[in-house]
Protein backbone atom coordinates (compact mmCIF):
# COMPACT_ATOMS: atom_id res chain seq x y z
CA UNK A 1 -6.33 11.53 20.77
CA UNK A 2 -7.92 11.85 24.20
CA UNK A 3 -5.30 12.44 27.24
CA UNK A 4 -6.69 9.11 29.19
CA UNK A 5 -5.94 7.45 25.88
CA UNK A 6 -2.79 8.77 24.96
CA UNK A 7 -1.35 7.70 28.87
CA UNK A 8 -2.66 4.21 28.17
CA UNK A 9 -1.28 3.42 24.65
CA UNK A 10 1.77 5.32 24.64
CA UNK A 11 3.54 2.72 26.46
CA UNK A 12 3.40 0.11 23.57
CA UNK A 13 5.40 3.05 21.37
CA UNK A 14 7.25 4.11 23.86
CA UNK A 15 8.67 0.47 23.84
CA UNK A 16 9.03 0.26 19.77
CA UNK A 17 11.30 3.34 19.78
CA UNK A 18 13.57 1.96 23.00
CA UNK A 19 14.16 -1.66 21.06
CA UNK A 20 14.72 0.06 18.03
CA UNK A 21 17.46 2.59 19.02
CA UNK A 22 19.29 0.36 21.70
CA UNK A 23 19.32 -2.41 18.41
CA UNK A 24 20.37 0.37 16.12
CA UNK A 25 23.96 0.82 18.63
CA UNK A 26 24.34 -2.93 19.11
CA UNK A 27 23.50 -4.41 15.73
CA UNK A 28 27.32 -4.71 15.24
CA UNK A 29 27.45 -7.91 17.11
CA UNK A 30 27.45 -6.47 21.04
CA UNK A 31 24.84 -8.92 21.59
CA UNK A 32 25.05 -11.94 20.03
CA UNK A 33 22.60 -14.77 17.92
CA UNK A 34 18.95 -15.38 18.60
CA UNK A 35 18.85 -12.06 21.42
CA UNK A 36 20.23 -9.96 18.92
CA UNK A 37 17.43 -11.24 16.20
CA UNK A 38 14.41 -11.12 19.30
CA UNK A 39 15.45 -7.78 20.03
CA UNK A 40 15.73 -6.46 16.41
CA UNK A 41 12.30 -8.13 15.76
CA UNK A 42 10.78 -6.27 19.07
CA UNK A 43 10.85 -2.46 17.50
CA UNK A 44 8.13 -3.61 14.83
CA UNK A 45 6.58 -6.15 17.23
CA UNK A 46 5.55 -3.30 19.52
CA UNK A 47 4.06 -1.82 16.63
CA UNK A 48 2.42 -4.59 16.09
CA UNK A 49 0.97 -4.63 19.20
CA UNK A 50 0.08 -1.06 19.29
CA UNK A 51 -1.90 -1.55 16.06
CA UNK A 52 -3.83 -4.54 17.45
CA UNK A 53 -4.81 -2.85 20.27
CA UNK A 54 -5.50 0.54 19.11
CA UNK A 55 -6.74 -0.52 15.51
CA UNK A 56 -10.09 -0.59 14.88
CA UNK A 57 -12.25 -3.28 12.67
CA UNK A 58 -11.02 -4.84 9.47
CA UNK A 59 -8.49 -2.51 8.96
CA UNK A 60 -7.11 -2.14 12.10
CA UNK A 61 -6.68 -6.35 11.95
CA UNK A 62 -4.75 -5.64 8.58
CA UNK A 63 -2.07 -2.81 9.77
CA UNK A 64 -1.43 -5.21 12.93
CA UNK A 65 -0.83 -8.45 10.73
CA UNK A 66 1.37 -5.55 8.60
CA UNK A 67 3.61 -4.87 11.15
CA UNK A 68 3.15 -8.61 12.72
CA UNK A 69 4.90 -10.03 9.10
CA UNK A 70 7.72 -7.25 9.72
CA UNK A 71 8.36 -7.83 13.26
CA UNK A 72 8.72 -11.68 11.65
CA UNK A 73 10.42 -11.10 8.77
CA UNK A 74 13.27 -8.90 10.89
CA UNK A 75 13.88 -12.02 12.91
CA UNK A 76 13.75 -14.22 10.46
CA UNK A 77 15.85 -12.29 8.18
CA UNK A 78 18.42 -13.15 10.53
CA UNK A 79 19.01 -16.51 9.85
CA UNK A 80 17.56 -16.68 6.17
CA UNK A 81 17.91 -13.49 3.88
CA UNK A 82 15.46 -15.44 1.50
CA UNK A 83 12.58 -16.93 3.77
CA UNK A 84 12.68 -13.23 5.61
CA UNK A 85 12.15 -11.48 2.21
CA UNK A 86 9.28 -13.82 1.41
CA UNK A 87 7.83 -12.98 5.01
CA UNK A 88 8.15 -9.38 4.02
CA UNK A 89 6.59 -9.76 0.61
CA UNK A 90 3.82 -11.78 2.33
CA UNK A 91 3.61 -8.47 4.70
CA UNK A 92 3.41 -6.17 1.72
CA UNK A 93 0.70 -7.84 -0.40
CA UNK A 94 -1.67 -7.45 3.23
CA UNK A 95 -0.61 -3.93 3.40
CA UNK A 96 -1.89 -3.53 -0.57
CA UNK A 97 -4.95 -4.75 0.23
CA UNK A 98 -5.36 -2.56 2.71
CA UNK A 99 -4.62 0.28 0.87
CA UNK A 100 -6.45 -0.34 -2.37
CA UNK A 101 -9.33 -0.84 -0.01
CA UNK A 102 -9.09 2.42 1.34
CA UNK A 103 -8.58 4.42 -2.43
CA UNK A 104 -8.74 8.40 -2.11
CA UNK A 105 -11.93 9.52 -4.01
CA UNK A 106 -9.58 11.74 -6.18
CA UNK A 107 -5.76 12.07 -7.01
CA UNK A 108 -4.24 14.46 -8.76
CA UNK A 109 -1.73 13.91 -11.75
CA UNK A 110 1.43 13.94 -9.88
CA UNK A 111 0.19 11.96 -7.44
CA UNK A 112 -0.38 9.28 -10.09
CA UNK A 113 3.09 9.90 -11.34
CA UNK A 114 4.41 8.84 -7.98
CA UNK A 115 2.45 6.48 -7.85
CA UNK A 116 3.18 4.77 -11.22
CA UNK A 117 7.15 5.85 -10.28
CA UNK A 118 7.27 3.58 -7.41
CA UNK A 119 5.37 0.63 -8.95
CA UNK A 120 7.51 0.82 -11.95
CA UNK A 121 10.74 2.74 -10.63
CA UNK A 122 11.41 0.10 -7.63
CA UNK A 123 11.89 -3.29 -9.40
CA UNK A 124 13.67 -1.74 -12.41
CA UNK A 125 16.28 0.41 -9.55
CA UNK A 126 16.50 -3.11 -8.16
CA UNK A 127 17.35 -4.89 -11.40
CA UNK A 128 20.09 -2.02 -12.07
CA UNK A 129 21.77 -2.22 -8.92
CA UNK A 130 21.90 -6.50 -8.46
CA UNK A 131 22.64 -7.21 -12.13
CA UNK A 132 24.21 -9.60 -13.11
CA UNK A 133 24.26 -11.48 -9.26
CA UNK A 134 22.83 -14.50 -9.57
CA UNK A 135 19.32 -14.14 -7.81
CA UNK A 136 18.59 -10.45 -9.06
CA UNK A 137 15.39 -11.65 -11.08
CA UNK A 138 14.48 -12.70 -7.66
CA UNK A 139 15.29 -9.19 -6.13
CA UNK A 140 13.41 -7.17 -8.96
CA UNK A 141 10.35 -9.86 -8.37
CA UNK A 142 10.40 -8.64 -4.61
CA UNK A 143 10.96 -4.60 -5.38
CA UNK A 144 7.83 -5.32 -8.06
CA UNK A 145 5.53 -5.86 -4.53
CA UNK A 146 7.91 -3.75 -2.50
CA UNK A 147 6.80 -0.62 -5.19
CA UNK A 148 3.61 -1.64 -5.68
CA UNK A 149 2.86 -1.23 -1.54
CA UNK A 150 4.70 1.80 -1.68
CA UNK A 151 2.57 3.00 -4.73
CA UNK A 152 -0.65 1.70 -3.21
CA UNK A 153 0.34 3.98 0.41
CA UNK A 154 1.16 6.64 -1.55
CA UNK A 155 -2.01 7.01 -3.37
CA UNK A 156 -4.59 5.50 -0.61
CA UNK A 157 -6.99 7.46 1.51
CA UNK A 158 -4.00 7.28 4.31
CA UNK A 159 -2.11 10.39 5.00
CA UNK A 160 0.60 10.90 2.45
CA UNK A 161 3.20 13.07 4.79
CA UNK A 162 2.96 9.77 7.03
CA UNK A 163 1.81 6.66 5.60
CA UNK A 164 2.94 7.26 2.08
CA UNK A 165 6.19 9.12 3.57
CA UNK A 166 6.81 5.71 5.24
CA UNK A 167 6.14 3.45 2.56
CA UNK A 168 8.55 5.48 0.94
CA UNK A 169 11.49 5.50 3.49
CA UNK A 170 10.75 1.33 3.42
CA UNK A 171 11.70 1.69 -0.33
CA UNK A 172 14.42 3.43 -0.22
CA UNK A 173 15.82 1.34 2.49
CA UNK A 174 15.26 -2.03 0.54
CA UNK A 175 17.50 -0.45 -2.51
CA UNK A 176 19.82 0.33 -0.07
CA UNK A 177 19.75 -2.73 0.75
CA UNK A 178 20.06 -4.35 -2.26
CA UNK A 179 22.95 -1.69 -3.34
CA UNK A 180 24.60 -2.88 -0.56
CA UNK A 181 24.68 -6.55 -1.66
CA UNK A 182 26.03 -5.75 -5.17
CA UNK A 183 28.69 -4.07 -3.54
CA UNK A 184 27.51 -0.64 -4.67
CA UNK A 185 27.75 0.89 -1.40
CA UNK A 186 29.66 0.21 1.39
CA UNK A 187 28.62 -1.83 4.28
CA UNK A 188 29.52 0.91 6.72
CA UNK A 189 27.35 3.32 4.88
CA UNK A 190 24.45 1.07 4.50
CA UNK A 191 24.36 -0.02 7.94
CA UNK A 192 24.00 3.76 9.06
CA UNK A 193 20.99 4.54 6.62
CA UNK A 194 19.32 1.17 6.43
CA UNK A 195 17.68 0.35 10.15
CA UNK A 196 16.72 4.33 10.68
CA UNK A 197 15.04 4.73 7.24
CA UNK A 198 12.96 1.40 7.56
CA UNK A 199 11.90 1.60 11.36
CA UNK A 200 11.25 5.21 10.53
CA UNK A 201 9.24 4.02 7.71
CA UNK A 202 7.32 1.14 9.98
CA UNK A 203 6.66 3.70 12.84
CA UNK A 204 4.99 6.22 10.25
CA UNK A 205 2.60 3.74 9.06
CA UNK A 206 1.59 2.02 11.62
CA UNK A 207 0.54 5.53 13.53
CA UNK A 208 -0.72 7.11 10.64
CA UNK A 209 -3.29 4.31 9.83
CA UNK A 210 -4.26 3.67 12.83
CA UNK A 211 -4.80 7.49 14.22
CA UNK A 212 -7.16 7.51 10.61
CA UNK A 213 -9.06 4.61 11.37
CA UNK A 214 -10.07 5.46 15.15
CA UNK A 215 -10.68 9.25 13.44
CA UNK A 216 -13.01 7.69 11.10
CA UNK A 217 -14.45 5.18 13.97
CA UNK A 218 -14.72 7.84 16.15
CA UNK A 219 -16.26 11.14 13.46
């Protein structure tokens, strides 16, 4: 990425990783309500804005309505667990198109295997962990698109140490998620893995698609 560039854009990041530590150390309830939910919903939306203005064509429109959904979804999930997980899902069915519409040429057989693993190995991990609460066909429904995203990052044209890493992290922090609502794991556990793994997740993706596109734009 040119210097000039790098001086202009960084600030948008720069901002993603400030709301998203400073919410991670007063999630607990320091700051209370709507604020709280705004500033959770600010680490993604500066990746959202990043991605809009650094993106580049069709794709770069889809990775900044991505991360758009999550900042939405993390405010929303706020005030409704279930119309924030359909936000989310929404989010996740752009991101699949996005990477089925960028395929690698070629993948190897254990990249497949992951592949398959998260498509399959999500919803059914889901299933196990909620079962028998009352909505957990609901839950395995979601971790069905949740693993499919995950599969289609892992086995697009994108980066796989990035984008697929961070689909990935967004997985594992959705069964932790879910573990955590069955009572599986404690809340004080959860709430140390779950923000870090998914913003982690978000910031990995949104760079790593959008440094590929403006390579490819720019080759």
């Amino acid at each position: 990425m040119p210097k000039r560039a790098l001086v202009e854009h960084r600030p948008y990041l720069v901002l993603s990783l400030l709301f998203a530590i400073t919410y991670f150390f007063v999630m607990d309830g320091k700051v209370g309500g709507s604020w709280l939910a705004l500033w959770k919903g600010a680490g993604v939306g500066f990746l959202a804005v990043y991605a809009a203005h650094r993106g580049v064509g069709r794709d770069g429109a889809l990775i900044a309505i991505v991360m758009a959904l999550g900042a939405l979804a993390d405010v929303v999930l706020e005030f409704s667990f279930i119309i924030g997980g359909a936000i989310f899902a929404l989010g996740h069915l752009v991101a699949i198109w996005l990477y089925m519409s960028n395929r690698r040429p070629s993948t190897t057989g254990s990249q497949k295997m992951t592949g398959i693993a998260l498509l399959l190995g999500t919803p059914i991990l889901a299933a196990l962990l909620t079962y028998p609460l009352e909505n957990w066909a609901l839950v395995a429904l979601y971790a069905l698109v949740v693993g499919a995203m995950g599969g289609a990052a892992w086995t697009s044209s994108f980066p796989r140490y990035r984008v697929g890493v961070g689909a990935v992290l967004f997985v594992v922090s959705d069964l932790i998620i879910f573990a955590r609502e069955s009572g599986q794991m404690p809340d004080e556990i959860a709430e140390w893995l779950v923000w870090p793994l998914y913003f982690a997740g978000q910031f990995l993706i949104a760079t790593g698609v959008v440094q590929t596109i403006r390579g490819k734009s720019e080759a």
